[in-house]
PDB file of N, CA and C in Angstrom:
ATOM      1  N   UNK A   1     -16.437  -8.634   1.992  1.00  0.00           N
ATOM      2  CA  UNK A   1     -16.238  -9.414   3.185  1.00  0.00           C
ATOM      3  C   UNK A   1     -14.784  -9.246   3.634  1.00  0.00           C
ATOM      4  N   UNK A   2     -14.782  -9.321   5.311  1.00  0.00           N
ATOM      5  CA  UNK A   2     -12.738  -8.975   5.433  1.00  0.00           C
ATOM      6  C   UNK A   2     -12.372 -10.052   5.924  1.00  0.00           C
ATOM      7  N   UNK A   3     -11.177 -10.797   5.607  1.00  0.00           N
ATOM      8  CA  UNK A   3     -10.833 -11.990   5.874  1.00  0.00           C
ATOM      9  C   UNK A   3      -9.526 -11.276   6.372  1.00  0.00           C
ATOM     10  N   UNK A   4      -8.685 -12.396   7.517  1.00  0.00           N
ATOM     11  CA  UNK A   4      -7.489 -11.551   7.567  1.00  0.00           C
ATOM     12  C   UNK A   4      -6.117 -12.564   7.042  1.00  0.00           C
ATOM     13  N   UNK A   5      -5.058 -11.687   6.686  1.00  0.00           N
ATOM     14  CA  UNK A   5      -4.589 -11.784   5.865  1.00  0.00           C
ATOM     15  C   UNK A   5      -3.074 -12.605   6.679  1.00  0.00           C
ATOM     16  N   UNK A   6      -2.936 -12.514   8.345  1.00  0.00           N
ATOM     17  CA  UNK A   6      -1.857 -13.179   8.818  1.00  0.00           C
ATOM     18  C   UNK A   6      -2.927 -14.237   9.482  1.00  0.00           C
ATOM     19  N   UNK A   7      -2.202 -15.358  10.454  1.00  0.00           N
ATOM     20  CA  UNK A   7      -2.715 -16.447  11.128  1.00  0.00           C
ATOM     21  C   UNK A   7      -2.485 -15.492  12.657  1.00  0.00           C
ATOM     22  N   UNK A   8      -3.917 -14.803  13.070  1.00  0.00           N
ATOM     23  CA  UNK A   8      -3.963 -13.657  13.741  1.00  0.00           C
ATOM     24  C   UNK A   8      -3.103 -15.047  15.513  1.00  0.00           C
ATOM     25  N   UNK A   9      -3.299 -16.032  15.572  1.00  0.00           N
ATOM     26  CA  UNK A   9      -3.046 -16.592  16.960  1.00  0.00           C
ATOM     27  C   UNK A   9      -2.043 -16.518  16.594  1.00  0.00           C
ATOM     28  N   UNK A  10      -1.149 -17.276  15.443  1.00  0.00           N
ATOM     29  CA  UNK A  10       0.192 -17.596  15.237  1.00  0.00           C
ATOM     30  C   UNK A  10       1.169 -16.141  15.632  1.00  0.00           C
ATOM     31  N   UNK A  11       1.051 -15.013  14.762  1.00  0.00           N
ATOM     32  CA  UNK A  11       1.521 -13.863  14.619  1.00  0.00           C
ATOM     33  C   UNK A  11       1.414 -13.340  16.269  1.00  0.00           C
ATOM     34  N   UNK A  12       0.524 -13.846  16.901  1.00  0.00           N
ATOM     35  CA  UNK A  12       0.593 -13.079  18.806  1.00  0.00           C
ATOM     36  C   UNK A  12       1.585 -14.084  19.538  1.00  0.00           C
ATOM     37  N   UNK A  13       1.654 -15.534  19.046  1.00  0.00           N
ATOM     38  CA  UNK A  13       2.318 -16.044  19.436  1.00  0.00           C
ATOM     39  C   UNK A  13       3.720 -15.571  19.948  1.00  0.00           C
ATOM     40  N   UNK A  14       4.024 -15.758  18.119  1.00  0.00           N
ATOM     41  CA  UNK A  14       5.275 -15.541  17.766  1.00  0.00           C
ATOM     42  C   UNK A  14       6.105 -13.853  18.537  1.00  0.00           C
ATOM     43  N   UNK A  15       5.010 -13.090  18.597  1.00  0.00           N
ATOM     44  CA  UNK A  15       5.358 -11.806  19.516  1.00  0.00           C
ATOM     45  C   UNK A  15       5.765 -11.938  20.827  1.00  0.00           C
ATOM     46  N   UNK A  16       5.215 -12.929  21.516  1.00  0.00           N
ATOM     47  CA  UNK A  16       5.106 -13.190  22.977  1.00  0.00           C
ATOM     48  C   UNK A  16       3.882 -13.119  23.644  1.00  0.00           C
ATOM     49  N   UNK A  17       2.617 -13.253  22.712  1.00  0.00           N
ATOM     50  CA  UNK A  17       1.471 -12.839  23.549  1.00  0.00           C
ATOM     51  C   UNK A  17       0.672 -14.459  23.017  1.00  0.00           C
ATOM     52  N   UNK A  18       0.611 -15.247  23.901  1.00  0.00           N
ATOM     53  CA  UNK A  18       0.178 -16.398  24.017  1.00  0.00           C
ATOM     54  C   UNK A  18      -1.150 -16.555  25.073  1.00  0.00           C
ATOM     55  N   UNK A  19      -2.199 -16.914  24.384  1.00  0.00           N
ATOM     56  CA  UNK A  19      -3.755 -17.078  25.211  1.00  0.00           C
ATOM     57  C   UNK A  19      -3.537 -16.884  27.097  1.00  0.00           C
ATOM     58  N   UNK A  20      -2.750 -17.803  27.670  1.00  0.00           N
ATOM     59  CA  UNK A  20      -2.964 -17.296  28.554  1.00  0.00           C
ATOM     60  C   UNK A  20      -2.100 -15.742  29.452  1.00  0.00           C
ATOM     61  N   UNK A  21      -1.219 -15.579  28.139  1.00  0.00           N
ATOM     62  CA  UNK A  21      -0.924 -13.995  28.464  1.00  0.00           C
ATOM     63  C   UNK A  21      -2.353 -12.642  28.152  1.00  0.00           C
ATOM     64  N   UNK A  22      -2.433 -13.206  27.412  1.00  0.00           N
ATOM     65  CA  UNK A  22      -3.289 -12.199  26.483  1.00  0.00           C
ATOM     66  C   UNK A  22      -4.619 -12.307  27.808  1.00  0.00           C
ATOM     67  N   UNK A  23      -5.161 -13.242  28.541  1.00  0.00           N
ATOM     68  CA  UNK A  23      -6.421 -13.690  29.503  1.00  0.00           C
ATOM     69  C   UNK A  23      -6.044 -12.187  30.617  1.00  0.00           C
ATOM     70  N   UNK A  24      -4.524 -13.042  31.430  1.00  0.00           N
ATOM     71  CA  UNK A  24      -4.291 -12.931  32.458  1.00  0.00           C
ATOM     72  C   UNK A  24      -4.293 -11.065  32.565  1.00  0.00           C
ATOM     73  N   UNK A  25      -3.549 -10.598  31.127  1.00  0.00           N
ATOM     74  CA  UNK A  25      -3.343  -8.838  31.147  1.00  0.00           C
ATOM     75  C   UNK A  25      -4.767  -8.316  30.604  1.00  0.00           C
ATOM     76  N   UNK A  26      -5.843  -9.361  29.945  1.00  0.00           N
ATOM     77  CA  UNK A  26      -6.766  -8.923  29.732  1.00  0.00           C
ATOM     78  C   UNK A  26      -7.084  -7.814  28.398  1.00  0.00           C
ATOM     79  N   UNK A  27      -5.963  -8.318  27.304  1.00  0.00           N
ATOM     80  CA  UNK A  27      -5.771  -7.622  26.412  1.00  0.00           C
ATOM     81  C   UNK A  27      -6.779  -8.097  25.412  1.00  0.00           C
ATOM     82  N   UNK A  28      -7.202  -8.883  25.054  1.00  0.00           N
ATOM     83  CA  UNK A  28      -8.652  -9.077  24.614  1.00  0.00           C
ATOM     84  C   UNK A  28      -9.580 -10.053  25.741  1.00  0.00           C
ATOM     85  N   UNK A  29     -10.815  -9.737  25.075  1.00  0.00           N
ATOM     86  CA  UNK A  29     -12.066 -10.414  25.761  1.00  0.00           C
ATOM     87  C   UNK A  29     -11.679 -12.582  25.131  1.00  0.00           C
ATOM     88  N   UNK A  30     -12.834 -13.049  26.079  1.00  0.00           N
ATOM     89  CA  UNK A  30     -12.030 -14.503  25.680  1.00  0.00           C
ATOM     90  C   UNK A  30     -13.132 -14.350  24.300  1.00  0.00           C
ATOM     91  N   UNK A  31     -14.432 -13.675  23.975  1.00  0.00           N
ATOM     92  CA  UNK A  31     -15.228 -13.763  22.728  1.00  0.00           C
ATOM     93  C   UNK A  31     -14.345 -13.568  21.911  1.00  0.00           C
ATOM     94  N   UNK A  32     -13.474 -12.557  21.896  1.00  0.00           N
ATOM     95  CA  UNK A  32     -12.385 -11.868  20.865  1.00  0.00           C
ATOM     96  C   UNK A  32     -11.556 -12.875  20.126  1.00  0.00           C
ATOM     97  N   UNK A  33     -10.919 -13.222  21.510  1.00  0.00           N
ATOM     98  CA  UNK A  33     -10.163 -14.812  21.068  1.00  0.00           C
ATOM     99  C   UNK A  33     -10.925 -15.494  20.577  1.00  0.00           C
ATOM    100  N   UNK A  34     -12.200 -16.234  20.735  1.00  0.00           N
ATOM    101  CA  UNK A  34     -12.639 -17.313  19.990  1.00  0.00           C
ATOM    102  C   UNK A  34     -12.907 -16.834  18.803  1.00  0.00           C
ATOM    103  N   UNK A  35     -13.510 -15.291  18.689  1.00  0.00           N
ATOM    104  CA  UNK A  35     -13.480 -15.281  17.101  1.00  0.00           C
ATOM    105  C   UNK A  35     -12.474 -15.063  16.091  1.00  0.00           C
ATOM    106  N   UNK A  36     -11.478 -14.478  16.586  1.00  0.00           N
ATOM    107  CA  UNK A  36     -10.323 -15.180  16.063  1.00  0.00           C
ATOM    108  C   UNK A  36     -10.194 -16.311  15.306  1.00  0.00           C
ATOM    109  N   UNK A  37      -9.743 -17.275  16.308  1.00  0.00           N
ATOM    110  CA  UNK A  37      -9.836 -18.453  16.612  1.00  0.00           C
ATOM    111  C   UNK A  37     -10.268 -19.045  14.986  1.00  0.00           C
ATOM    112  N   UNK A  38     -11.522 -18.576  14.766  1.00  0.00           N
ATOM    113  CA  UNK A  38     -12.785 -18.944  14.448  1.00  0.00           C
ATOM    114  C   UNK A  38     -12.818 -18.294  12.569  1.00  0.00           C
ATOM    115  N   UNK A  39     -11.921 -17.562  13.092  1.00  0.00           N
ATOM    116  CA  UNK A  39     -11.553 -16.796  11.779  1.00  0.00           C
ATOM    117  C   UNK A  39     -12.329 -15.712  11.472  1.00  0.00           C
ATOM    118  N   UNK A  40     -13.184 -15.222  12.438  1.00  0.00           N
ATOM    119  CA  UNK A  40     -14.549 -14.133  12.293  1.00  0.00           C
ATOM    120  C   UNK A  40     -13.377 -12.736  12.278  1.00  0.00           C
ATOM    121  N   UNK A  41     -14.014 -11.861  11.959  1.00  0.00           N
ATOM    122  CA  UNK A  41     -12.797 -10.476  11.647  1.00  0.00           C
ATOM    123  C   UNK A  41     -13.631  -9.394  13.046  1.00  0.00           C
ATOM    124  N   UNK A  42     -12.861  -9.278  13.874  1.00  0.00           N
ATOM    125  CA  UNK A  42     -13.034  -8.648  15.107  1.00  0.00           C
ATOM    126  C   UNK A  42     -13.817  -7.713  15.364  1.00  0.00           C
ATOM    127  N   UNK A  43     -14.023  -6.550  15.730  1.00  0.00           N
ATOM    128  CA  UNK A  43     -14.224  -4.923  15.966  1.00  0.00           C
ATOM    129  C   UNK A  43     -13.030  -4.110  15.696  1.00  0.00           C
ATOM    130  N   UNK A  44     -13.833  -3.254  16.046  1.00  0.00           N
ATOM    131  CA  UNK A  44     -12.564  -1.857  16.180  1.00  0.00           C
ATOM    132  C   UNK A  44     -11.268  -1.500  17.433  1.00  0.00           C
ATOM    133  N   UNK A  45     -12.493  -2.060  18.286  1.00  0.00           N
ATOM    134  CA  UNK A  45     -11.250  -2.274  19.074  1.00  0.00           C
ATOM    135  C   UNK A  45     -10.445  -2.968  19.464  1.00  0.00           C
ATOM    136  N   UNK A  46     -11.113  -4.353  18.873  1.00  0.00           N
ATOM    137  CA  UNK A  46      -9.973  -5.435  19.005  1.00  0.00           C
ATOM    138  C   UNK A  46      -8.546  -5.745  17.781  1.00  0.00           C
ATOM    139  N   UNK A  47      -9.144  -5.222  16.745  1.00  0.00           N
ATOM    140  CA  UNK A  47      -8.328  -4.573  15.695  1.00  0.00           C
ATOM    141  C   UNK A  47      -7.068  -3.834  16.210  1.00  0.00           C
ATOM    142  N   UNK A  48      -7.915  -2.626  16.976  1.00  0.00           N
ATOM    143  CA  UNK A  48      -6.796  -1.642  17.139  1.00  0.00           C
ATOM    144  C   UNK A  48      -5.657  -2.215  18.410  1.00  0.00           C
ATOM    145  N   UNK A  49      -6.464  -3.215  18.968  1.00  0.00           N
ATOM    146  CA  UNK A  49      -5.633  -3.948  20.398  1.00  0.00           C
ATOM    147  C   UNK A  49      -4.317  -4.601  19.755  1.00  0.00           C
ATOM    148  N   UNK A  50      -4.891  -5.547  18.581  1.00  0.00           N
ATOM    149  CA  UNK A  50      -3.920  -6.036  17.854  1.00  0.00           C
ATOM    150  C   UNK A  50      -2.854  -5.282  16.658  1.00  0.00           C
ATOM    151  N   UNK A  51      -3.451  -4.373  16.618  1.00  0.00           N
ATOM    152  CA  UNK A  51      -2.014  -3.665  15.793  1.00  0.00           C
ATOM    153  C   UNK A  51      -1.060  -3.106  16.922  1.00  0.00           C
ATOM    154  N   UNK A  52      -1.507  -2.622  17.637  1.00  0.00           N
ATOM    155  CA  UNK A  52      -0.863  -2.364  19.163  1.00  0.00           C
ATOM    156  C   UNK A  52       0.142  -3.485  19.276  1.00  0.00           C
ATOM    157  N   UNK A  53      -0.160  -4.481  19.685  1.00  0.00           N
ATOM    158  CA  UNK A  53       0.441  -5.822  20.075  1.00  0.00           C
ATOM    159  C   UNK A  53       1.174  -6.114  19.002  1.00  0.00           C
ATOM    160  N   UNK A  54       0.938  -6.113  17.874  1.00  0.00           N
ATOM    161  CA  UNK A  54       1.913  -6.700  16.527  1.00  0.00           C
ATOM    162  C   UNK A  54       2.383  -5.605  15.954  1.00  0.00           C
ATOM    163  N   UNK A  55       2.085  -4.453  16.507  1.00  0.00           N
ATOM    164  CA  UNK A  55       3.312  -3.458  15.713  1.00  0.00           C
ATOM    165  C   UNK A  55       2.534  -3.518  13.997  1.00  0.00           C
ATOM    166  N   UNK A  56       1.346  -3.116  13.827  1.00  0.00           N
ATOM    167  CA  UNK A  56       0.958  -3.557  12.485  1.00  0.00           C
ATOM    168  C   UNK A  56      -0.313  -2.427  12.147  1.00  0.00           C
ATOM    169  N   UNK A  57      -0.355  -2.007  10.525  1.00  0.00           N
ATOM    170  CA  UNK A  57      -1.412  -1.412  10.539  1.00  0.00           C
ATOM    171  C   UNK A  57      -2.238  -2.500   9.825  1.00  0.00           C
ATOM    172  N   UNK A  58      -4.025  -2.000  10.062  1.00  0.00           N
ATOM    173  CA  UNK A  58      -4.898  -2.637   9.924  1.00  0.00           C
ATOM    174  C   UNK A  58      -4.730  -3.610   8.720  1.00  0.00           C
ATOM    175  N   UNK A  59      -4.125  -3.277   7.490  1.00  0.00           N
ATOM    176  CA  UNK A  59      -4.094  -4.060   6.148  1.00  0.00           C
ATOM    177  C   UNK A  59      -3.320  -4.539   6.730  1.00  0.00           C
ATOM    178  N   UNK A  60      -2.693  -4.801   7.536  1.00  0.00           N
ATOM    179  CA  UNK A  60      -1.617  -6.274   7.210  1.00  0.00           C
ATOM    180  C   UNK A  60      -1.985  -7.206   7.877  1.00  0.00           C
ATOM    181  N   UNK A  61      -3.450  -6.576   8.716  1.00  0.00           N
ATOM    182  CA  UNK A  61      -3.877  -7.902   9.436  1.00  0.00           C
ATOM    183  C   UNK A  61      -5.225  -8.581   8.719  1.00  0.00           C
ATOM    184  N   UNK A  62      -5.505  -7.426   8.148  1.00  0.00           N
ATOM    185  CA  UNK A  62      -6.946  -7.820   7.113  1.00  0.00           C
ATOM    186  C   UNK A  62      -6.921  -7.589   5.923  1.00  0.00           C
ATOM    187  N   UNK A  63      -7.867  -7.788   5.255  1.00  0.00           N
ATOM    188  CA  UNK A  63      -8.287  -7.288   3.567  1.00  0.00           C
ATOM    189  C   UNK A  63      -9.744  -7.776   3.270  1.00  0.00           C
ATOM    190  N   UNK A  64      -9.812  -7.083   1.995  1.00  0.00           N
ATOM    191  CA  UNK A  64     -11.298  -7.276   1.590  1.00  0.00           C
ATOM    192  C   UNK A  64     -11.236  -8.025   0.619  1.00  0.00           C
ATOM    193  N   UNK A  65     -12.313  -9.196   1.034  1.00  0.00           N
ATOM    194  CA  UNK A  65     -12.564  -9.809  -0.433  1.00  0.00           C
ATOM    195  C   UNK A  65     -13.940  -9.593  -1.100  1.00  0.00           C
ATOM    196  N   UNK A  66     -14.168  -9.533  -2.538  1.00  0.00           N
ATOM    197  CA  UNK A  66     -15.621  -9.696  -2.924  1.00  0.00           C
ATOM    198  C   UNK A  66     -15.922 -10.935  -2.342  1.00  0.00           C
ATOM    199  N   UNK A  67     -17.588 -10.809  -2.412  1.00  0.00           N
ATOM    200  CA  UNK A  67     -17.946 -12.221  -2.496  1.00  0.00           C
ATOM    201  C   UNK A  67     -18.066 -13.096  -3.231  1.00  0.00           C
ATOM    202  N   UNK A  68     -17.743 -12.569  -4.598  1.00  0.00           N
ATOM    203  CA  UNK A  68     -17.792 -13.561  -5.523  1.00  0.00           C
ATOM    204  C   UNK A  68     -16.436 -14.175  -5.668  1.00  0.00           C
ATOM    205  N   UNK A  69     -15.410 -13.192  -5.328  1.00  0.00           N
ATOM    206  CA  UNK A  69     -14.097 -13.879  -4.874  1.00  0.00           C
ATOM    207  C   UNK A  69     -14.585 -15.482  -4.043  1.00  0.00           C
ATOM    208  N   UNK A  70     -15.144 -15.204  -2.899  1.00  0.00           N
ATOM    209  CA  UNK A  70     -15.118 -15.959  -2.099  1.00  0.00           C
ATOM    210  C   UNK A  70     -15.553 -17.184  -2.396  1.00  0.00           C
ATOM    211  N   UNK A  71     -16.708 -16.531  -3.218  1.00  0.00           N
ATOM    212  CA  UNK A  71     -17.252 -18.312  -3.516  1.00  0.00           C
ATOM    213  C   UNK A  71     -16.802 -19.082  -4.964  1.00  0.00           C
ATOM    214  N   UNK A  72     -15.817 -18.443  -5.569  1.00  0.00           N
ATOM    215  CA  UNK A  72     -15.372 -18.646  -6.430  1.00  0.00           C
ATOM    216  C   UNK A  72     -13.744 -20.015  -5.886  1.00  0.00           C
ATOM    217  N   UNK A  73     -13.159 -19.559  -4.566  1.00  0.00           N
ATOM    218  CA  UNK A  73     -12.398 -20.124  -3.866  1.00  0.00           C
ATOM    219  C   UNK A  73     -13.422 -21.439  -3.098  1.00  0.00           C
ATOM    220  N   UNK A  74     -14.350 -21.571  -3.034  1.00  0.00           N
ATOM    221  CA  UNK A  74     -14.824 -22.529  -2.513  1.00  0.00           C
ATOM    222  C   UNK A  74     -15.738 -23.781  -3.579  1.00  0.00           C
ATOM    223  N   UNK A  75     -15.614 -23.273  -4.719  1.00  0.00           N
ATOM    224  CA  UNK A  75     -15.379 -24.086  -5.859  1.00  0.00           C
ATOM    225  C   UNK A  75     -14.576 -24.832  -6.065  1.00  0.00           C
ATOM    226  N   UNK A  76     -13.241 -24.170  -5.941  1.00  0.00           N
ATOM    227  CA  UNK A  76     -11.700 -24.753  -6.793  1.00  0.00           C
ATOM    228  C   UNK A  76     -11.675 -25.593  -5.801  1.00  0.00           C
ATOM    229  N   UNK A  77     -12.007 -25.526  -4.080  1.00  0.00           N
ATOM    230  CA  UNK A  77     -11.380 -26.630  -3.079  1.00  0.00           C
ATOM    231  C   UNK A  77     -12.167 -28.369  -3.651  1.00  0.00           C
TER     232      UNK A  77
END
């Protein structure tokens, strides 16, 4: 499963690309944003939109977890 690995709104923020920048230039779709948002792990091209924008390759915005990782973290909470 790929979870990502920065706080993908915070990190566009902090660049200068804030929701209604990102609408108005049309640099992602608003689905894109909500899954974000949402914590869902994008496409390919919204991936590649955002390394664009953050100056970043793909691992530093994502990673893989097992799933037994995962549900192993939803134990300990």
């Amino acid at each position: 499963m790929l979870k990502y690995k920065i706080d993908v709104m915070e990190t566009l923020k902090e660049a200068g690309y804030n929701t209604t920048r990102i609408r108005k230039e049309k640099l992602i779709s608003e689905g894109g944003l909500q899954s974000i948002r949402e914590g869902k792990v994008v496409g390919a091209k919204i991936l590649d939109t955002l390394c664009t924008l953050l100056d970043m390759q793909p691992g530093n915005i994502i990673k893989y977890v097992e799933k037994t990782e995962e549900k192993e973290t939803h134990k300990n909470v």
